[in-house]
N, C-alpha and C. Protein backbone atom coordinates (compact mmCIF):
# COMPACT_ATOMS: atom_id res chain seq x y z
N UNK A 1 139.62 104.34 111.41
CA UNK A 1 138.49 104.11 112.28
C UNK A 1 137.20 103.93 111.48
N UNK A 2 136.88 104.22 110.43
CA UNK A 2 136.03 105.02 109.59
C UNK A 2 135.83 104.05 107.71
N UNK A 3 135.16 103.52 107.44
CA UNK A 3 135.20 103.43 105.88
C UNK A 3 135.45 104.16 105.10
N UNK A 4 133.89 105.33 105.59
CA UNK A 4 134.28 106.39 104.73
C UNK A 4 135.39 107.26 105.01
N UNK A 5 135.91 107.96 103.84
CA UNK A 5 137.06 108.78 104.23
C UNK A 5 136.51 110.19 104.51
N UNK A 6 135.01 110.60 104.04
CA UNK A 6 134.72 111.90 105.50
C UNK A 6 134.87 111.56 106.58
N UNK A 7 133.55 110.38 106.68
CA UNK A 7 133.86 110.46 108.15
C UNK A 7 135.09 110.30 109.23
N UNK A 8 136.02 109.73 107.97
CA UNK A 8 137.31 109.50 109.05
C UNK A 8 138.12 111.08 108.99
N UNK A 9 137.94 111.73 107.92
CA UNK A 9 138.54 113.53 108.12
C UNK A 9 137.93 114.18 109.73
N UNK A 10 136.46 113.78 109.54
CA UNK A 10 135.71 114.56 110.58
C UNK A 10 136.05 113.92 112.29
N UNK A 11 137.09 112.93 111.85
CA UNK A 11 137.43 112.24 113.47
C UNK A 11 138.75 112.63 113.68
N UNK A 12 140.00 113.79 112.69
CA UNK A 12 141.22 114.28 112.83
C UNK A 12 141.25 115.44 112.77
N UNK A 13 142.52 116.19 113.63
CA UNK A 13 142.13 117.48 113.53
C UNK A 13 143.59 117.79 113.68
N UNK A 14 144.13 119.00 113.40
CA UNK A 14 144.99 119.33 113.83
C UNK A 14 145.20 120.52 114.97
N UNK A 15 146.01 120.22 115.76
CA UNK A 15 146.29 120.99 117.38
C UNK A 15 145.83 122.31 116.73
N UNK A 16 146.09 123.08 116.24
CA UNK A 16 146.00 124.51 116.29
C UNK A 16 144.71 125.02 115.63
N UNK A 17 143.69 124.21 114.99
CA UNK A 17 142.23 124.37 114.21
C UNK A 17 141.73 124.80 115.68
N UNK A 18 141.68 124.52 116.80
CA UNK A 18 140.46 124.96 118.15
C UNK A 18 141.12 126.11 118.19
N UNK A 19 142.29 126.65 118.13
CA UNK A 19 142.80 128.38 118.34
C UNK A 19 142.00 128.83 117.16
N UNK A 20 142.01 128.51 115.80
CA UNK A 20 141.94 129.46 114.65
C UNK A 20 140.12 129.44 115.52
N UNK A 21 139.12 128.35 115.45
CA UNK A 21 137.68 128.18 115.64
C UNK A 21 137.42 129.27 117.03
N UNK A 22 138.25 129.49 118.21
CA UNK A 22 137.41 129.28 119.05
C UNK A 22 138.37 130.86 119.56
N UNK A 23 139.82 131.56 119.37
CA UNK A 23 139.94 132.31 119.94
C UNK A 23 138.79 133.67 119.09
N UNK A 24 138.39 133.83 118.19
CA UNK A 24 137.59 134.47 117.70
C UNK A 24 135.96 134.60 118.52
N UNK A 25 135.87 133.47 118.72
CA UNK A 25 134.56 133.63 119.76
C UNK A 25 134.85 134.41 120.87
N UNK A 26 135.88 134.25 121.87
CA UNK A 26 136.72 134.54 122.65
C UNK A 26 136.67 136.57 122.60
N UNK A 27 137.00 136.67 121.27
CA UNK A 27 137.22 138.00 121.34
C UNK A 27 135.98 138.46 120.72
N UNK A 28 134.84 137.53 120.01
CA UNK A 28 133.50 138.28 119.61
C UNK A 28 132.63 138.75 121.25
N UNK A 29 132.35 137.28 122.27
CA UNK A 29 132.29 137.76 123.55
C UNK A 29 132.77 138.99 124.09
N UNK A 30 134.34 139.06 124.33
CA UNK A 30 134.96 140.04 125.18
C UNK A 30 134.29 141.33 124.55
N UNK A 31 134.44 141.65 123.10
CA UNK A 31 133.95 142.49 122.08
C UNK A 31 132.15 142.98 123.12
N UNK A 32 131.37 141.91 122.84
CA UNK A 32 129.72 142.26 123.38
C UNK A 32 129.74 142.35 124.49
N UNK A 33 130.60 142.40 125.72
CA UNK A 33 130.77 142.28 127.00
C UNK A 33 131.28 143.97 127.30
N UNK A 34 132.08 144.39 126.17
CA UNK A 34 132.08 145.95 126.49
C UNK A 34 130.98 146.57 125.92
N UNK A 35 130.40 146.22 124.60
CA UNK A 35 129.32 146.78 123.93
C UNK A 35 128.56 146.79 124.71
N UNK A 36 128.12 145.82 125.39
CA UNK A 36 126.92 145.81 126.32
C UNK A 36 126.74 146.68 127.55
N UNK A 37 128.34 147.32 127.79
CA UNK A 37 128.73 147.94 128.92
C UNK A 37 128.67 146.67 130.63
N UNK A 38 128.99 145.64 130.59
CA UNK A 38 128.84 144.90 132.05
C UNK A 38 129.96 145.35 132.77
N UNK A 39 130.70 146.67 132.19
CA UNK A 39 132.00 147.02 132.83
C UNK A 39 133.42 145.77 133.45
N UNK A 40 134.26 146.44 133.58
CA UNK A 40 135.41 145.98 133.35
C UNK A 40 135.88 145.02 134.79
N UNK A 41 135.31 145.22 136.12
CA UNK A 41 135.34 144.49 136.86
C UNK A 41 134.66 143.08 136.82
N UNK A 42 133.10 143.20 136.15
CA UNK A 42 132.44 142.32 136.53
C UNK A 42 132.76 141.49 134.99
N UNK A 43 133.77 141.85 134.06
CA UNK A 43 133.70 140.87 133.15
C UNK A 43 135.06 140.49 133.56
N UNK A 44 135.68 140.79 134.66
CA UNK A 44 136.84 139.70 134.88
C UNK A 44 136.81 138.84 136.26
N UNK A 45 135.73 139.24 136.81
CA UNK A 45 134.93 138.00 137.88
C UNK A 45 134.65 137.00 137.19
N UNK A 46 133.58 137.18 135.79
CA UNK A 46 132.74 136.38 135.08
C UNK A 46 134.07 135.35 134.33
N UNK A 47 134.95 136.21 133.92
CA UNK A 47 135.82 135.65 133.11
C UNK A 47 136.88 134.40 133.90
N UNK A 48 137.38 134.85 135.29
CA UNK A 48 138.19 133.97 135.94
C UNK A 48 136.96 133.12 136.80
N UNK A 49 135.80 132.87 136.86
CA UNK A 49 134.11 132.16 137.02
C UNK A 49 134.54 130.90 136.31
N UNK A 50 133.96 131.36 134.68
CA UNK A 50 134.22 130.95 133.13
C UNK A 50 135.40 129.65 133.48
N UNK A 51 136.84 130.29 133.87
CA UNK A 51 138.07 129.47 133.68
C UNK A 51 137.78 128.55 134.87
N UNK A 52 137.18 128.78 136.07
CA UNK A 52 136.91 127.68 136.93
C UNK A 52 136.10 126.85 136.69
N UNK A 53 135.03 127.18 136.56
CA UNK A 53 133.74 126.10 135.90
C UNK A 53 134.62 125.59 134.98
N UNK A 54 135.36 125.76 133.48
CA UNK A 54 135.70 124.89 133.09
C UNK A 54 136.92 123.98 133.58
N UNK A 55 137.37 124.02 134.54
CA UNK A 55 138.63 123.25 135.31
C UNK A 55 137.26 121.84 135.66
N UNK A 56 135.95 122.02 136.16
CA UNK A 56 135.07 121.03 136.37
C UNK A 56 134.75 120.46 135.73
N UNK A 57 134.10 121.29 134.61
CA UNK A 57 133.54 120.37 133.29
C UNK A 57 134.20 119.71 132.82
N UNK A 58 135.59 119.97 132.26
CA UNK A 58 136.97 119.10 132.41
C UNK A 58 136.77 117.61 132.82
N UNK A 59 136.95 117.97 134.43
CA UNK A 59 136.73 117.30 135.22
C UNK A 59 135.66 115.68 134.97
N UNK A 60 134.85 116.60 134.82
CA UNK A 60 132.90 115.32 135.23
C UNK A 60 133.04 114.83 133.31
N UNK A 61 133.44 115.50 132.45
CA UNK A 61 133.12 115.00 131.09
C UNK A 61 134.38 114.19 130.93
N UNK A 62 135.57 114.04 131.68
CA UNK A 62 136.52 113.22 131.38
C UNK A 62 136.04 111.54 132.24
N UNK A 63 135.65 112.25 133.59
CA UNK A 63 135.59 111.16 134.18
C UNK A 63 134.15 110.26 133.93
N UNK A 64 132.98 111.02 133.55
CA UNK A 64 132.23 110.50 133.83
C UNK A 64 131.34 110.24 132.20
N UNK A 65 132.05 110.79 131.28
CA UNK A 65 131.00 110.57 130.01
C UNK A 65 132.32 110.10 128.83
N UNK A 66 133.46 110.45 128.92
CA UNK A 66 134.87 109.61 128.41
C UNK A 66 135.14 108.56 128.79
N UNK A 67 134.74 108.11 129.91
CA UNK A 67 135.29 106.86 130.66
C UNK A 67 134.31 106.06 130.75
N UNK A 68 132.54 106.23 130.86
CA UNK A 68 131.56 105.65 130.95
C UNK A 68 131.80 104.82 129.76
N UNK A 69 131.51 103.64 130.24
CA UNK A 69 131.84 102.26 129.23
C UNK A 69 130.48 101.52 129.16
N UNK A 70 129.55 101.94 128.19
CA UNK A 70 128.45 101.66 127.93
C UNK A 70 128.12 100.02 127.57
N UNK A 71 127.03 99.17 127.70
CA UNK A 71 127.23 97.41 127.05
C UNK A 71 126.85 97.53 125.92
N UNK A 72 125.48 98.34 125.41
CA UNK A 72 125.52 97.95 124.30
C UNK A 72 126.53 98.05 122.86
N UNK A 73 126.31 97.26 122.13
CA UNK A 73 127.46 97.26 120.66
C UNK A 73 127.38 98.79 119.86
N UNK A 74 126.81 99.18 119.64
CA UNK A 74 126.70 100.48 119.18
C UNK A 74 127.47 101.93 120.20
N UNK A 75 127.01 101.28 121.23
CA UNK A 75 127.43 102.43 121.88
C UNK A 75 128.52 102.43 122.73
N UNK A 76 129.36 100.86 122.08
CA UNK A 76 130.69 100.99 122.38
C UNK A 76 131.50 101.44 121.63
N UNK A 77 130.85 101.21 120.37
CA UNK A 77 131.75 101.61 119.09
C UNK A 77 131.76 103.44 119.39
N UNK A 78 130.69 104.23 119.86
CA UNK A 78 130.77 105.31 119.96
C UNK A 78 131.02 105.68 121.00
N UNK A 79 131.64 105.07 121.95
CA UNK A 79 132.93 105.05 123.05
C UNK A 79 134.47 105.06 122.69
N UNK A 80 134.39 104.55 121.77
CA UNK A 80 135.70 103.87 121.23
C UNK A 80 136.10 105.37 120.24
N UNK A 81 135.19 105.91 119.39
CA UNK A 81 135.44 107.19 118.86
C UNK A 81 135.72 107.80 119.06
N UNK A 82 135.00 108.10 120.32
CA UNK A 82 134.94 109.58 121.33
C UNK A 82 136.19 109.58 121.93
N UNK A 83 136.46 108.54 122.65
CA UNK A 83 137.48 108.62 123.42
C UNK A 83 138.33 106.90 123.83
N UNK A 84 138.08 106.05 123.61
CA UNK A 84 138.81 104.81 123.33
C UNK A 84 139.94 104.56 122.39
N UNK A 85 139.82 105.42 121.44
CA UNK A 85 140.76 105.77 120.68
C UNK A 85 142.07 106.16 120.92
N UNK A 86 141.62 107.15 121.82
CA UNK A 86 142.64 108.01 122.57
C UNK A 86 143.62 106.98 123.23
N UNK A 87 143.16 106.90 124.03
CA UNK A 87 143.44 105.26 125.15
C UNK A 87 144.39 104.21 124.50
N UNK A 88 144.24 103.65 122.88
CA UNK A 88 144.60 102.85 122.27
C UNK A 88 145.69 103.20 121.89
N UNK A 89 145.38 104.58 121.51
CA UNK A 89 146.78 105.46 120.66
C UNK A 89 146.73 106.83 121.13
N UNK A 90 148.17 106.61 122.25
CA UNK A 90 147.84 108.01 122.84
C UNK A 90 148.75 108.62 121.73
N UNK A 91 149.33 108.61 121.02
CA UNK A 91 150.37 109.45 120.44
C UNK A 91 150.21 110.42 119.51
N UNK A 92 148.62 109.25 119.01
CA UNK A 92 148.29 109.64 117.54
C UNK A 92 148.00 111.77 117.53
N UNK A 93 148.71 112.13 116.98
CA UNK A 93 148.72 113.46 116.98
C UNK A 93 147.26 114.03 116.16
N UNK A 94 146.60 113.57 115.35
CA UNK A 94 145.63 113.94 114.97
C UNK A 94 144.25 113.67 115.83
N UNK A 95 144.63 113.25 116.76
CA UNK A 95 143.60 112.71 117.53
C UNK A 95 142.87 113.00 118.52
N UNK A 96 144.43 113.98 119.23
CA UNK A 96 144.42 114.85 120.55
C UNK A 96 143.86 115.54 121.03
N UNK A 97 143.39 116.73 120.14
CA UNK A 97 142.22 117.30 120.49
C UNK A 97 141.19 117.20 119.82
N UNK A 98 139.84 117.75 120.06
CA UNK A 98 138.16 117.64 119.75
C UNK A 98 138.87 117.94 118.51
N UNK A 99 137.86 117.12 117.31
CA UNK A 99 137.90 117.44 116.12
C UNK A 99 136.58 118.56 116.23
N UNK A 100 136.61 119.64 115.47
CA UNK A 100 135.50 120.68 115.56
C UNK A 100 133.58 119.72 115.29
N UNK A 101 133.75 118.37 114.62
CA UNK A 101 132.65 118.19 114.20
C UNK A 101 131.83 117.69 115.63
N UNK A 102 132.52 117.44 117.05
CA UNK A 102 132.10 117.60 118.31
C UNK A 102 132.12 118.74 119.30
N UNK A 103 133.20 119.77 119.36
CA UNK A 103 133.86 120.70 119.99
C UNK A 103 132.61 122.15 119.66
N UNK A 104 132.29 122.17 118.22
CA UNK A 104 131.38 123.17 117.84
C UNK A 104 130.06 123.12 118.86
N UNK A 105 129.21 121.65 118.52
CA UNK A 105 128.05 121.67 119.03
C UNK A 105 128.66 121.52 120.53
N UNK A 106 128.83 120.97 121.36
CA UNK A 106 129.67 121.21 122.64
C UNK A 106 129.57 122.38 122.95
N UNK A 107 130.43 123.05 122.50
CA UNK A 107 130.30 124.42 123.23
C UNK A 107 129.15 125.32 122.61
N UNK A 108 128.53 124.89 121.65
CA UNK A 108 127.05 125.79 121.43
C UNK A 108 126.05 125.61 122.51
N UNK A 109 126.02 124.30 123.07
CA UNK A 109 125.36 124.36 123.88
C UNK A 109 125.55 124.47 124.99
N UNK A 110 127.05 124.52 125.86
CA UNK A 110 127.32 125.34 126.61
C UNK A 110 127.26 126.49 126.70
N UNK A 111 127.02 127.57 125.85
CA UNK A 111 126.82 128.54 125.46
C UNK A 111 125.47 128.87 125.91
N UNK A 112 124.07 128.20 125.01
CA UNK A 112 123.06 128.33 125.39
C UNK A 112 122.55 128.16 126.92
N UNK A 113 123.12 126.63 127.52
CA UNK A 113 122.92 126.23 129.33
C UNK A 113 123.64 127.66 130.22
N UNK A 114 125.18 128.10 130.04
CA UNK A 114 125.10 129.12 130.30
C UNK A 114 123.93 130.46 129.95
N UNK A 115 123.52 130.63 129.24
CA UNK A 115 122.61 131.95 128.70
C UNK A 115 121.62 132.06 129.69
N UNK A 116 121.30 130.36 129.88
CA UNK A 116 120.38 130.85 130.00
C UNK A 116 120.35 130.50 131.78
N UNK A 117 121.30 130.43 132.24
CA UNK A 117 121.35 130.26 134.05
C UNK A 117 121.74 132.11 134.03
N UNK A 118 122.68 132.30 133.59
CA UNK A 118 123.42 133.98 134.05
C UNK A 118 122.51 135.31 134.02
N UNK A 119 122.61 136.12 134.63
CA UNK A 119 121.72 137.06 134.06
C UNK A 119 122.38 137.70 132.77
N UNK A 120 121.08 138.83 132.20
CA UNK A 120 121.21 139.12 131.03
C UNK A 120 123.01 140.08 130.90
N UNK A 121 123.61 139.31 129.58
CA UNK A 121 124.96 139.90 129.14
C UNK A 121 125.76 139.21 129.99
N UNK A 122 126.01 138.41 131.08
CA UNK A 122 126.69 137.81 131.77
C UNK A 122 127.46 137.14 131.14
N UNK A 123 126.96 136.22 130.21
CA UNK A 123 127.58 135.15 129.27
C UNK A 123 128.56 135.78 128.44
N UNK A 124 128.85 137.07 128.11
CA UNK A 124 129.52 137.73 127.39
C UNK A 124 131.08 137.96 128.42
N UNK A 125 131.20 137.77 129.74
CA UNK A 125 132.47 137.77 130.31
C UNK A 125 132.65 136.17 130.68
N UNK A 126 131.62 135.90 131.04
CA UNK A 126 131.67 133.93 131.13
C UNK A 126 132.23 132.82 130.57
N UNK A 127 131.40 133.19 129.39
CA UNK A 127 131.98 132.28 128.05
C UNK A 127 133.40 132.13 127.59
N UNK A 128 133.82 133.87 126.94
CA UNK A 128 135.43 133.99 126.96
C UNK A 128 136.28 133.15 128.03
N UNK A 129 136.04 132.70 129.59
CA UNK A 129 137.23 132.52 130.41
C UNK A 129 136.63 131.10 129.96
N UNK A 130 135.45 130.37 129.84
CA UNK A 130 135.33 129.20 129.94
C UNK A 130 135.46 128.38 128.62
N UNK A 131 136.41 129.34 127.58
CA UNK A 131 136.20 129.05 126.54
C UNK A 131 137.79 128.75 126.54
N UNK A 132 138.47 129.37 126.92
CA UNK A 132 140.16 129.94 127.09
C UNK A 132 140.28 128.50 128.09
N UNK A 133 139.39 128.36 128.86
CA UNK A 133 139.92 126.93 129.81
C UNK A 133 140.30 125.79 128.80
N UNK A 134 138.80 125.64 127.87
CA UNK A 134 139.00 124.55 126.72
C UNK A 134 140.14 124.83 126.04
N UNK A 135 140.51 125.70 125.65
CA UNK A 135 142.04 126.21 124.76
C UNK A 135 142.81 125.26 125.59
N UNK A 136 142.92 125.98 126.44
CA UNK A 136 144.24 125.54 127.33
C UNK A 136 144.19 124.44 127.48
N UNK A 137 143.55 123.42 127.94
CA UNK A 137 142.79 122.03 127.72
C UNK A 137 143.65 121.42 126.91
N UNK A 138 142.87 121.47 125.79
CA UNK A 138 143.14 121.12 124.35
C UNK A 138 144.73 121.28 123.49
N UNK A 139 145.13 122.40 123.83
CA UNK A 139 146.37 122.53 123.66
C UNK A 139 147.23 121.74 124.69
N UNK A 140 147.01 121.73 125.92
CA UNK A 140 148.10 121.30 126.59
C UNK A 140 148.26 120.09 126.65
N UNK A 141 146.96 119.26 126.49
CA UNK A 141 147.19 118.09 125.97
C UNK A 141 147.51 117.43 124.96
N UNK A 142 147.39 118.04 123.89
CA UNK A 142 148.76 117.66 122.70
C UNK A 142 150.23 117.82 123.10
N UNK A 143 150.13 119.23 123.89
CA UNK A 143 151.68 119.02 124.55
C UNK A 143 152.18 117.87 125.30
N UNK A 144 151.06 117.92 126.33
CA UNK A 144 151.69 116.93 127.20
C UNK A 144 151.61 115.24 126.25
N UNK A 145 151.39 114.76 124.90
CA UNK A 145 151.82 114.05 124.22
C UNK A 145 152.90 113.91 123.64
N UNK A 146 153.23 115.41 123.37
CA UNK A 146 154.35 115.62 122.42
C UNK A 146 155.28 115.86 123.00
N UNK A 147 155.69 116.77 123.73
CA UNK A 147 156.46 117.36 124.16
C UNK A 147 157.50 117.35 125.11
N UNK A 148 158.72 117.22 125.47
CA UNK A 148 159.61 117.03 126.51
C UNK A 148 159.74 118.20 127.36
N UNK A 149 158.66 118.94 128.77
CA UNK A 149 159.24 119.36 129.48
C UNK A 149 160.16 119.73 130.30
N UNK A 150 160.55 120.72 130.32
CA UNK A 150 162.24 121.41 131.14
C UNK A 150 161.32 121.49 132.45
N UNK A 151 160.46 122.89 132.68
CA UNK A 151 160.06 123.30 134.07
C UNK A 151 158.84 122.21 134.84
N UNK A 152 159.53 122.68 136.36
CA UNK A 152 158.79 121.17 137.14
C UNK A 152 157.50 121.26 137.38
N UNK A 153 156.56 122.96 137.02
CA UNK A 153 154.74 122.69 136.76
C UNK A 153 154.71 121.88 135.91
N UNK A 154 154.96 122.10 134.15
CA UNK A 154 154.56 120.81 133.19
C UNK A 154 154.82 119.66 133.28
N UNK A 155 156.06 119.01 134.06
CA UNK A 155 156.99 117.80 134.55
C UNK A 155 155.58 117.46 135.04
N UNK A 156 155.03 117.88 136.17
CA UNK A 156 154.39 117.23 137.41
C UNK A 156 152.40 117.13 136.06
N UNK A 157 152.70 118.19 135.78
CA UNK A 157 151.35 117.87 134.96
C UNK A 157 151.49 116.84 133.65
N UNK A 158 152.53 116.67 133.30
CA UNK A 158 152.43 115.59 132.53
C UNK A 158 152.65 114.16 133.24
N UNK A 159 153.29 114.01 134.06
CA UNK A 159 153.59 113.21 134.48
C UNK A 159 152.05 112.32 135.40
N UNK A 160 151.17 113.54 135.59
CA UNK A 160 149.81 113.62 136.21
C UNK A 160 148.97 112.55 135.15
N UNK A 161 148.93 112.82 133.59
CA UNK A 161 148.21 112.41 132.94
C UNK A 161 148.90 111.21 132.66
N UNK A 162 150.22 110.75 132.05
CA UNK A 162 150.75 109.73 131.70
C UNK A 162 150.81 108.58 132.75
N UNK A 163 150.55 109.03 134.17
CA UNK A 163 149.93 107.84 134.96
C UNK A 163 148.51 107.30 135.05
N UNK A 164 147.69 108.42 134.15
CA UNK A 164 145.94 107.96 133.79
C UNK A 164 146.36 107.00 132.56
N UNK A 165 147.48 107.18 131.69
CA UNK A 165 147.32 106.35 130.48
C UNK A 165 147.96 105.23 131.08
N UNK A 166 148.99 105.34 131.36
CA UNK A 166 149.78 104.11 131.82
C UNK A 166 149.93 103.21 133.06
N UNK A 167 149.30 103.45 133.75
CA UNK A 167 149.03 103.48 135.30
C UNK A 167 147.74 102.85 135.83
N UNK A 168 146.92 103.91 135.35
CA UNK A 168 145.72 103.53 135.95
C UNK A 168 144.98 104.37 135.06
N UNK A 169 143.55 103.79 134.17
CA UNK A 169 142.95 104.99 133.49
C UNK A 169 141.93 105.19 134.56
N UNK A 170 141.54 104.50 135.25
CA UNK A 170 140.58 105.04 136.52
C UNK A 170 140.79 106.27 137.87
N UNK A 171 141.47 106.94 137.36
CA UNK A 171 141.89 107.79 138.43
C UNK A 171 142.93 109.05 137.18
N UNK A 172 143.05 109.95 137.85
CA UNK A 172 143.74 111.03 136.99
C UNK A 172 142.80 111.87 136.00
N UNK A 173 142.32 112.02 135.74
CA UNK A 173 140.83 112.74 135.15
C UNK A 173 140.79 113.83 134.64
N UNK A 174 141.55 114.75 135.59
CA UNK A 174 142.14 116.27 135.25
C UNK A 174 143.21 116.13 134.02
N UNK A 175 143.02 116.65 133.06
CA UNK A 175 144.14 116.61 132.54
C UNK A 175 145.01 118.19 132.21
N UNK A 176 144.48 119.45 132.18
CA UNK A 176 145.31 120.72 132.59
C UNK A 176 145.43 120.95 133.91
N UNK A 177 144.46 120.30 134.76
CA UNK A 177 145.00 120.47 136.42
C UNK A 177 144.58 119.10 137.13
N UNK A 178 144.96 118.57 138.28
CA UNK A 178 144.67 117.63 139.10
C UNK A 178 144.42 118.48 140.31
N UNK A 179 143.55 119.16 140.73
CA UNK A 179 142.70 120.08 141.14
C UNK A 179 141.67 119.15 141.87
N UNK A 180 140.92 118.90 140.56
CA UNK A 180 139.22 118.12 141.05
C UNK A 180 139.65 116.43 141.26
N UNK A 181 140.70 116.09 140.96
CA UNK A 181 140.75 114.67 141.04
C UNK A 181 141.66 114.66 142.47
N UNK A 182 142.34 116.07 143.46
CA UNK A 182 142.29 116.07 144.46
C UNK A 182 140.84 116.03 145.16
N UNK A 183 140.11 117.09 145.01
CA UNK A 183 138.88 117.39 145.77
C UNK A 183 137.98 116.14 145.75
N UNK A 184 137.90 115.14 144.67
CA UNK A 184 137.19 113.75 144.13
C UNK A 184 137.78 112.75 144.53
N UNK A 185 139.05 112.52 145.30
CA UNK A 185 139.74 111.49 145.41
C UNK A 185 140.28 110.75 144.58
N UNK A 186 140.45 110.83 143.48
CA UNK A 186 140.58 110.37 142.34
C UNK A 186 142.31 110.69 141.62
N UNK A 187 143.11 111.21 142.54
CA UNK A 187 144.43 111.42 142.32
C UNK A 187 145.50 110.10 142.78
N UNK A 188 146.11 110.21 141.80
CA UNK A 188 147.40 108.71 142.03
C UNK A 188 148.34 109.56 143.55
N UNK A 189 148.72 108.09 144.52
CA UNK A 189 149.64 108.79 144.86
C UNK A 189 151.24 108.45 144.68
N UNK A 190 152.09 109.63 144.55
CA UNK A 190 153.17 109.76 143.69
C UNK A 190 153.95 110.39 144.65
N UNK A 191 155.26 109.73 144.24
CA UNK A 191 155.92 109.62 145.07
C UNK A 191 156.64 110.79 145.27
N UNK A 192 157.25 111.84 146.55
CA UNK A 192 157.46 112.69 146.52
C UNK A 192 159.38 112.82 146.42
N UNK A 193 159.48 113.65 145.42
CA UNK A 193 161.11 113.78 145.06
C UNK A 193 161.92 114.28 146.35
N UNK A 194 163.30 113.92 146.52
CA UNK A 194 163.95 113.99 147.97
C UNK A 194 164.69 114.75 147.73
């Protein structure tokens, strides 16, 4: 993609670098969320909050800032990076998930937009669930590249995304749930097994 060969390192990643980067945040949060004392109920409201909001963000950044197909030349080429790539070569395994040199600032500043809507220490049960959404995200979509599902949840969720690649990229959006691309209209319809 790339001349240089940084910049083309900083556009590959491998599946399991967002576990080593991001379950540590995960547990520095959970960690300041007891320090802080917000007690043990209200950091697993905040936390299953966290995992919903990110089922959305998901959602609006797949459909609406991945898929936004900008005219000018520059800022197709940085369409094509971000996520055109993907599209071209779904297979490519280095490709699948956020390379950290986007995924870092991303969630720093989700971090901060959360801070600063929640009240004080909130973000400390928040973050963790909405951080664990991106995991799951990120991981499951290398799976659902790689992988040959047995049970009929992953069947139906892969089968969810491989009709956004192959099918139709205008519709299917969700890619760990088809959730919001029910609630958005934006779901294929598929045919029901007899």
């Amino acid at each position: 993609m790339f001349k240089s060969n940084f910049l083309e390192s900083l556009s590959k990643v491998h599946y399991f670098v967002p576990l080593i980067i991001f379950v540590p945040v995960i547990l520095a949060c959970s960690y300041f969320a007891y320090d802080r004392n917000i007690g043990i109920l209200n950091y697993i409201w905040l936390f299953l909050a966290g995992l919903f909001v990110w089922t959305l963000t998901e959602y609006i950044m797949h459909r609406f800032v991945f898929h936004f197909v900008p005219k000018a030349k520059w800022a197709l080429r940085l369409h094509f990076i971000f996520h055109g790539v993907h599209h071209d070569y779904p297979s490519d395994a280095m490709r699948l998930v956020m390379p950290p040199s986007a995924s870092i600032p991303l969630a720093t500043g989700f971090y901060f937009l959360f801070n600063a809507m929640l009240p004080a220490n909130y973000i400390f049960g928040f973050f963790p669930g909405f951080i664990l959404g991106y995991l799951v995200y990120d991981i499951s979509h290398y799976a659902i590249h790689h992988f040959n599902f047995k049970g009929a949840f992953w069947k139906k969720i892969k089968q969810h995304h491989m009709l956004h690649h192959y099918q139709d990229p205008t519709k299917g959006y969700g890619v760990s749930s088809p959730l919001w691309d029910k609630v958005f209209s934006s779901d294929f319809i598929k045919k029901q097994d007899d």
